[in-house]
Protein backbone atom coordinates (compact mmCIF):
# COMPACT_ATOMS: atom_id res chain seq x y z
CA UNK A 1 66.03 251.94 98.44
CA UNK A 2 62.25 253.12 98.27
CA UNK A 3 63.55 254.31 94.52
CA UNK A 4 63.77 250.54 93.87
CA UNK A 5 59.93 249.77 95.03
CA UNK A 6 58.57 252.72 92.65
CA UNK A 7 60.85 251.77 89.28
CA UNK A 8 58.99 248.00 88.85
CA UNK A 9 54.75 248.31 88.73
CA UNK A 10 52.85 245.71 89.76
CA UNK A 11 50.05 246.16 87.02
CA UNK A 12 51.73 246.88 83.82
CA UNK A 13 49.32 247.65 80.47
CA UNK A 14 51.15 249.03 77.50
CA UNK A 15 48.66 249.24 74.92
CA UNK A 16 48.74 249.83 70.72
CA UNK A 17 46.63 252.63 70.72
CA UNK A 18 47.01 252.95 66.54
CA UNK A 19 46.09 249.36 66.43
CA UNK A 20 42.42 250.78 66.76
CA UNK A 21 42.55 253.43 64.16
CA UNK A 22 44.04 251.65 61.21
CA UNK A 23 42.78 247.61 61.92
CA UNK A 24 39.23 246.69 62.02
CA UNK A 25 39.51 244.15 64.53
CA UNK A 26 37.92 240.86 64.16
CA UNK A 27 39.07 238.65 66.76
CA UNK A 28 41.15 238.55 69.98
CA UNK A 29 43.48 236.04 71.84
CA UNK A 30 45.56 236.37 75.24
CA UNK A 31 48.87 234.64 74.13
CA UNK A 32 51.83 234.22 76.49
CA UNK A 33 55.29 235.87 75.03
CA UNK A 34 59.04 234.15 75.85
CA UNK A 35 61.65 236.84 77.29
CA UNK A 36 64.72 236.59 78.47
CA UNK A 37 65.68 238.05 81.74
CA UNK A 38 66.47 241.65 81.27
CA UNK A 39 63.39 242.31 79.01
CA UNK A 40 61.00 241.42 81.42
CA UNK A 41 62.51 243.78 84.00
CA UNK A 42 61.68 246.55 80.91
CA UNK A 43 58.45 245.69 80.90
CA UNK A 44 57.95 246.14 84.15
CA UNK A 45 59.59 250.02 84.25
CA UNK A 46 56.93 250.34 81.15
CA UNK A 47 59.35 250.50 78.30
CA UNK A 48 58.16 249.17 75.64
CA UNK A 49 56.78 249.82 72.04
CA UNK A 50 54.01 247.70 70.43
CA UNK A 51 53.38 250.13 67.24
CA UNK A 52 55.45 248.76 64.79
CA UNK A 53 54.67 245.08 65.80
CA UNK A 54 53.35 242.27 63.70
CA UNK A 55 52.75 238.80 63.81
CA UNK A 56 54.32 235.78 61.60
CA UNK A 57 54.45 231.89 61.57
CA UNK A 58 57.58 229.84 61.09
CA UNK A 59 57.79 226.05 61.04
CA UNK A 60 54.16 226.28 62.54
CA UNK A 61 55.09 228.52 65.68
CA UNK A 62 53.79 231.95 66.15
CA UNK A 63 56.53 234.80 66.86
CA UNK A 64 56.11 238.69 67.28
CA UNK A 65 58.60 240.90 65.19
CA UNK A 66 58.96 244.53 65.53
CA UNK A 67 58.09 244.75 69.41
CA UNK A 68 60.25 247.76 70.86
CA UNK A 69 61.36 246.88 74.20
CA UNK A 70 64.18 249.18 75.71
CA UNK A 71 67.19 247.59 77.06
CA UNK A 72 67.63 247.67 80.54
CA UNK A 73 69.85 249.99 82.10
CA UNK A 74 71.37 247.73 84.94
CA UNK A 75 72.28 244.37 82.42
CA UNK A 76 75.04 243.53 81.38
CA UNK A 77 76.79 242.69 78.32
CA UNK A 78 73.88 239.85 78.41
CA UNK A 79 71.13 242.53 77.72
CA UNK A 80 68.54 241.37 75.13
CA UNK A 81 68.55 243.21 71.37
CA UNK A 82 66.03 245.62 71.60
CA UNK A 83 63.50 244.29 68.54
CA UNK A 84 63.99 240.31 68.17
CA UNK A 85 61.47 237.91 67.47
CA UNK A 86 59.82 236.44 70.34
CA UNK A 87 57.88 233.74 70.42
CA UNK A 88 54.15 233.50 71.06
CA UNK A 89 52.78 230.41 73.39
CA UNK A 90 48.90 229.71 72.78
CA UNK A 91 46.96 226.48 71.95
CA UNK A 92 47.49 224.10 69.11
CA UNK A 93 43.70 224.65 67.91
CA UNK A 94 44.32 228.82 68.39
CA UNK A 95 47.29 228.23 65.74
CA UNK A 96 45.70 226.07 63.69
CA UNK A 97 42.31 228.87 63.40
CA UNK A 98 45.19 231.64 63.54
CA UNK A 99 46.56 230.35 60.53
CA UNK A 100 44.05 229.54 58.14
CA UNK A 101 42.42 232.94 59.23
CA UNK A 102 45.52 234.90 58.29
CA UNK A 103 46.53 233.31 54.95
CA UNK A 104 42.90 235.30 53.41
CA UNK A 105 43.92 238.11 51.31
CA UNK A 106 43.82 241.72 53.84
CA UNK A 107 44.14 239.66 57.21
CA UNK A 108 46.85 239.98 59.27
CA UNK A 109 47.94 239.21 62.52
CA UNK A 110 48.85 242.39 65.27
CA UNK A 111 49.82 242.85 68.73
CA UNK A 112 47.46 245.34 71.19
CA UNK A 113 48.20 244.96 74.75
CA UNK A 114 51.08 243.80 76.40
CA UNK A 115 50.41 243.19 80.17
CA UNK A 116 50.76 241.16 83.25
CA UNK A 117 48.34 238.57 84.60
CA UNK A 118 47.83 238.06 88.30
CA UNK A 119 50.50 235.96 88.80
CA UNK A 120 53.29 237.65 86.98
CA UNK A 121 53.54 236.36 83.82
CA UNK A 122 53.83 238.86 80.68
CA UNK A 123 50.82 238.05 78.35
CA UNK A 124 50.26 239.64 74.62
CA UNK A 125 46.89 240.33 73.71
CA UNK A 126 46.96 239.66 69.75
CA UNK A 127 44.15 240.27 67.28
CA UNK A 128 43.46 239.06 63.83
CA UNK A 129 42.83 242.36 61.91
CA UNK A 130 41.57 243.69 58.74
CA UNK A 131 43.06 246.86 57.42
CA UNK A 132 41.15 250.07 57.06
CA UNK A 133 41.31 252.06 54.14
CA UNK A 134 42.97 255.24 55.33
């Protein structure tokens, strides 16, 4: 039983440290994510994987592709896939900004901290992003 208390944290903060080293970052917005069930009981044991992750828009949404997040090891045969799109909740007037922003030639749009917010919600902090020349 106390093994059950330690395996969820209370304050979770996985971060994109690369994000730093190969974006110069211009701006930064706190967006909410959608999850199914199991994935944000992942989140919670810390497994997850914000490297790889980008941002897109479809039919005017915002989603996230390429976010790692583990499968969790009590689901069932209803256990999320690993590295779907989720979508991204913010304001109209963010997306609207967002978008024109990101259609200029080297901008793009990239995830850096995925966390939890006093209340329990998991929130993605995104930035719009210039690459570096490496």
């Amino acid at each position: 039983m106390a093994d059950k208390k330690n395996r969820f944290s209370s304050t979770i903060s996985i971060r994109n440290k690369r994000a730093s080293y190969e974006f110069e970052i211009i701006d930064k917005y706190v967006a909410g994510i959608v999850l199914m069930g199991t994935e944000i009981k992942s989140i919670r044991e810390g497994k997850a994987n914000l490297q790889d992750g980008y941002c897109i828009f479809f039919r005017g949404e915002l989603f996230v592709k390429n976010i790692h997040v583990s499968p969790y090891k009590q689901g069932t045969h209803f256990n999320h896939e690993p590295t779907r799109e989720r979508k991204l909740l913010l304001q109209k007037r963010e997306l609207i900004k967002l978008k024109k922003k990101s259609e200029e030639k080297g901008l793009s749009i990239i995830p850096l901290k995925l966390f939890t917010n006093a209340r329990g919600f998991a929130k993605l902090e995104i930035a719009l992003a210039k690459g570096k020349k490496l």
